[in-house]
C-alpha atoms as a PDB file:
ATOM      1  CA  UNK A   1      95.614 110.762 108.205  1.00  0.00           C
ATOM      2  CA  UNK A   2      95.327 109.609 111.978  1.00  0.00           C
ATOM      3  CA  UNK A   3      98.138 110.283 114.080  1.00  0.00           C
ATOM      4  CA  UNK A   4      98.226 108.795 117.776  1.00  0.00           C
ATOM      5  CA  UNK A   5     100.720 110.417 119.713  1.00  0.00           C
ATOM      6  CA  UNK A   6     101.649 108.834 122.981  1.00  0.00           C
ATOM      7  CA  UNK A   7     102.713 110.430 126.719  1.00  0.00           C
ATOM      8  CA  UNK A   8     102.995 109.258 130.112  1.00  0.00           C
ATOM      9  CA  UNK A   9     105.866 106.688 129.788  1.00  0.00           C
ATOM     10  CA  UNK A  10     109.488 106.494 132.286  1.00  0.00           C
ATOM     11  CA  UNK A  11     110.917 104.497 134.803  1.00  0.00           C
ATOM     12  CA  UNK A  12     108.459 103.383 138.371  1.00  0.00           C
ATOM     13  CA  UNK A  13     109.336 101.572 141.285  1.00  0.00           C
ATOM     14  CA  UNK A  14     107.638  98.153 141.751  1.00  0.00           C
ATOM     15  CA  UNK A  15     104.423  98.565 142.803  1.00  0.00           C
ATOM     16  CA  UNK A  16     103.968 102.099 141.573  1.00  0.00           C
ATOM     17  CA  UNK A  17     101.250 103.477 138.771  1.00  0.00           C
ATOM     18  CA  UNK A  18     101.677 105.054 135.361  1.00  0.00           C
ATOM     19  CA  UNK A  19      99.094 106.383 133.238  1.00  0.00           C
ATOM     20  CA  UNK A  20      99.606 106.314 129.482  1.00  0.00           C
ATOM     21  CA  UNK A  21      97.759 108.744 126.978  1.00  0.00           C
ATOM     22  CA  UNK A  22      97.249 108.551 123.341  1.00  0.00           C
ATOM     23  CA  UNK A  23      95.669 111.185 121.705  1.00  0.00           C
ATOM     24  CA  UNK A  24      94.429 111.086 118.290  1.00  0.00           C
ATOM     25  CA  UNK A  25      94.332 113.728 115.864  1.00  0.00           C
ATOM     26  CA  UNK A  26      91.465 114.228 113.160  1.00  0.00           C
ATOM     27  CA  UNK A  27      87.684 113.438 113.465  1.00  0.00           C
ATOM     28  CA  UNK A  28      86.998 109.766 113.660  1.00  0.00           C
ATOM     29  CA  UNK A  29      88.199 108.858 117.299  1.00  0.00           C
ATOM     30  CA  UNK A  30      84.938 107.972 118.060  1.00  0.00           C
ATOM     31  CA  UNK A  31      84.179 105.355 115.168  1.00  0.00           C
ATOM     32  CA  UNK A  32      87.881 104.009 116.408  1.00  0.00           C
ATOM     33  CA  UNK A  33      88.125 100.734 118.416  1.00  0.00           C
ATOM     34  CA  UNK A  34      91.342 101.212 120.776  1.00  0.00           C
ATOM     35  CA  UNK A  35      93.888  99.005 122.179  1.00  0.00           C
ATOM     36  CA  UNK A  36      97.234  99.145 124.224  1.00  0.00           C
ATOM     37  CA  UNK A  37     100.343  96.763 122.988  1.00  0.00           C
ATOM     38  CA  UNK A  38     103.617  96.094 124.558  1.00  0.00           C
ATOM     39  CA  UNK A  39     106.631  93.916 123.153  1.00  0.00           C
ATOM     40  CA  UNK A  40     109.345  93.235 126.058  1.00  0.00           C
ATOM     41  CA  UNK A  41     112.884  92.440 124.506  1.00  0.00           C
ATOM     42  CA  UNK A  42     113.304  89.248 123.391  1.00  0.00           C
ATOM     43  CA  UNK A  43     109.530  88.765 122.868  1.00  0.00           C
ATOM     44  CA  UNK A  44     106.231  89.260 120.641  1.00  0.00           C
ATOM     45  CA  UNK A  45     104.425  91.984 120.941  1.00  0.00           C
ATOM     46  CA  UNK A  46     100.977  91.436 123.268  1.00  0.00           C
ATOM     47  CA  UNK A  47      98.245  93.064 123.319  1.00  0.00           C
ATOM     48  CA  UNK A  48      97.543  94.282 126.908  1.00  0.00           C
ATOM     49  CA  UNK A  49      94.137  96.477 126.850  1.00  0.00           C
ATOM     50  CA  UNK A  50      91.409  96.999 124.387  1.00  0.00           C
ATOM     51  CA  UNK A  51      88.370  99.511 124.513  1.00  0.00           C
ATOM     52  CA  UNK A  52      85.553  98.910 121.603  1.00  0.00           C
ATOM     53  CA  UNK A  53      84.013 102.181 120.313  1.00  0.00           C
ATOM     54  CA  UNK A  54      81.197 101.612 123.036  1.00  0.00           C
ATOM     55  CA  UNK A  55      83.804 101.503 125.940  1.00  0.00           C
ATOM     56  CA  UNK A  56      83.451  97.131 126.253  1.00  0.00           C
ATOM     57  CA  UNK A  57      86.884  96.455 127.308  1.00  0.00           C
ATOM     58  CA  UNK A  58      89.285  93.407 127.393  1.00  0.00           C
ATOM     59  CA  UNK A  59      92.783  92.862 129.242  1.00  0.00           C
ATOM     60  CA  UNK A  60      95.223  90.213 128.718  1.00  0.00           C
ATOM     61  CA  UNK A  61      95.062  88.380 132.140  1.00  0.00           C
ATOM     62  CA  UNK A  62      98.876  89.215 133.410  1.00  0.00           C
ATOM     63  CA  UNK A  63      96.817  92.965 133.813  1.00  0.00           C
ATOM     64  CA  UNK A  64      93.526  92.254 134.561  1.00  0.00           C
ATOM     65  CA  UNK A  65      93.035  93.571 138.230  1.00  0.00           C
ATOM     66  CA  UNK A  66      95.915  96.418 137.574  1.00  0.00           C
ATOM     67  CA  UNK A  67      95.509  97.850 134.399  1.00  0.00           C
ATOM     68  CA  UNK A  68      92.368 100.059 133.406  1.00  0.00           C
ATOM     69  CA  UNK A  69      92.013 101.155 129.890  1.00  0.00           C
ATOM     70  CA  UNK A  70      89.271 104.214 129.081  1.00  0.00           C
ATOM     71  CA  UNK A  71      88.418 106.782 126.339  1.00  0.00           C
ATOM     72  CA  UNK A  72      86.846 110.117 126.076  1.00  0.00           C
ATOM     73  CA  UNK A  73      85.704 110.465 122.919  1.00  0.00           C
ATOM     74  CA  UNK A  74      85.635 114.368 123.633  1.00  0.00           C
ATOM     75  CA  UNK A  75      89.155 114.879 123.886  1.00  0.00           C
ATOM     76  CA  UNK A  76      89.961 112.170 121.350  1.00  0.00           C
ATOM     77  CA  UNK A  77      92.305 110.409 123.876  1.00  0.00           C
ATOM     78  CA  UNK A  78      92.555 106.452 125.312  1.00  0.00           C
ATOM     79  CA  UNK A  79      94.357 106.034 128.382  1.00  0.00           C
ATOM     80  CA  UNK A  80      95.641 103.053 129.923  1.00  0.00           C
ATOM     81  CA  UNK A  81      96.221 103.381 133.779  1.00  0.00           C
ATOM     82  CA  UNK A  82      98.677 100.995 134.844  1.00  0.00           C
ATOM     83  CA  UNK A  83      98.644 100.260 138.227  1.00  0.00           C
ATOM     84  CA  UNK A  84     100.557  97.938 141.080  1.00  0.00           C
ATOM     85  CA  UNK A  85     103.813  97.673 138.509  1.00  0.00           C
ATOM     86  CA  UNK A  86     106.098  94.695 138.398  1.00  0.00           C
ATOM     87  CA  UNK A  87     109.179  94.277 136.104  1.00  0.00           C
ATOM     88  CA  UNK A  88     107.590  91.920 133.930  1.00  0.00           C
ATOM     89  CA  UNK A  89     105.790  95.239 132.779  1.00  0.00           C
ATOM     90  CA  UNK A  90     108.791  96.719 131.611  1.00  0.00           C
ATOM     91  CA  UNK A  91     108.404  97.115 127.751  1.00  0.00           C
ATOM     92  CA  UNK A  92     107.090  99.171 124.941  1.00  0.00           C
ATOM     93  CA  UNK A  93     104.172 100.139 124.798  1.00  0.00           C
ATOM     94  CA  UNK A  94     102.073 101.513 121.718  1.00  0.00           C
ATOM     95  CA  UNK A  95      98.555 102.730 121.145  1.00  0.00           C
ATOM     96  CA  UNK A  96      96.521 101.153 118.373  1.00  0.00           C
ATOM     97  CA  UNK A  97      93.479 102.141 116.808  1.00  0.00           C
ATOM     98  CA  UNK A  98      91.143 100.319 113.697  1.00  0.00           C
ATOM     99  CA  UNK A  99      88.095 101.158 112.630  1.00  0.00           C
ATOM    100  CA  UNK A 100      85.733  98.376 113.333  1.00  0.00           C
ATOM    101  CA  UNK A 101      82.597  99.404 110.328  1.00  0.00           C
ATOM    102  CA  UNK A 102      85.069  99.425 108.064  1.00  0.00           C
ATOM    103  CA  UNK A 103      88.242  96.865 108.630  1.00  0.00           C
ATOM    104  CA  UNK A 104      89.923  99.839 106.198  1.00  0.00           C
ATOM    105  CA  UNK A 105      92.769 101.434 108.446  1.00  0.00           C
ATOM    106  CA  UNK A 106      94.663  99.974 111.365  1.00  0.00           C
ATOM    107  CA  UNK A 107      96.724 103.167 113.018  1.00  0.00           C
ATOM    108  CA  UNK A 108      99.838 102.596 115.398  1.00  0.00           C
ATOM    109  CA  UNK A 109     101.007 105.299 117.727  1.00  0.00           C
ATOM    110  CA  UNK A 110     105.028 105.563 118.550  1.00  0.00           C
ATOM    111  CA  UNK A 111     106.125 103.417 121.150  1.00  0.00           C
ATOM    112  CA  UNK A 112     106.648 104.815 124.896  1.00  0.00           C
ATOM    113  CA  UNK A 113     108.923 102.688 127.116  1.00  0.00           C
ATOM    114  CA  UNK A 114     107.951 101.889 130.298  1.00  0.00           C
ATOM    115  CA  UNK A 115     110.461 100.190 132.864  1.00  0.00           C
ATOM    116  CA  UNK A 116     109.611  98.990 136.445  1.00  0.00           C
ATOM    117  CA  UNK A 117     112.657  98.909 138.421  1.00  0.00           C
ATOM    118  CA  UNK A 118     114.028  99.563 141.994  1.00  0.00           C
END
């Protein structure tokens, strides 16, 4: 039904950016609350960044200051710009989307890896 399709992932230097993307196909992106997950081997998956369908956001404090998630409802896409990198950022990282009127779908993207590494 909703398919989020994620880009921007690959290997930075310490300190570097990456910007994520995760478009979603279909009409409802803008009833969608959106959030950005990682799991690092060995551990649970986190949520890192969430944007509500009015753009509030929220960012698990090992981000906050370095990570900026946004949406533009016109070209159905949520990005999460990732910025002064560290290792401990190296993981997966997916897209998720639920639709907040109606608790009725929760939709995961594919996961992107992203390593930090000199």
């Amino acid at each position: 039904q909703v398919q989020l399709v994620v880009s921007g992932g690959g290997l930075v230097q310490p300190g570097g950016s990456l910007r994520l993307s995760c478009a979603a196909s279909g009409s409802i992106f803008r009833f969608l609350a959106m959030g950005w997950y990682r799991q690092a081997p060995g551990k649970e998956r986190e949520s890192v960044a969430n944007i509500t369908m009015t753009g509030k956001t929220n960012y698990a404090d090992s981000v906050k200051g370095r990570f900026t998630i946004s949406r533009d409802n016109a070209k159905s896409t949520v990005y999460l710009q990732m910025n002064s990198l560290k290792p401990e950022d190296t993981a997966v990282y997916y897209c998720k989307g639920n639709r907040p009127l109606t608790q009725a779908a929760t939709y995961w993207g594919q996961g992107t890896q992203v390593t930090v590494s000199s």
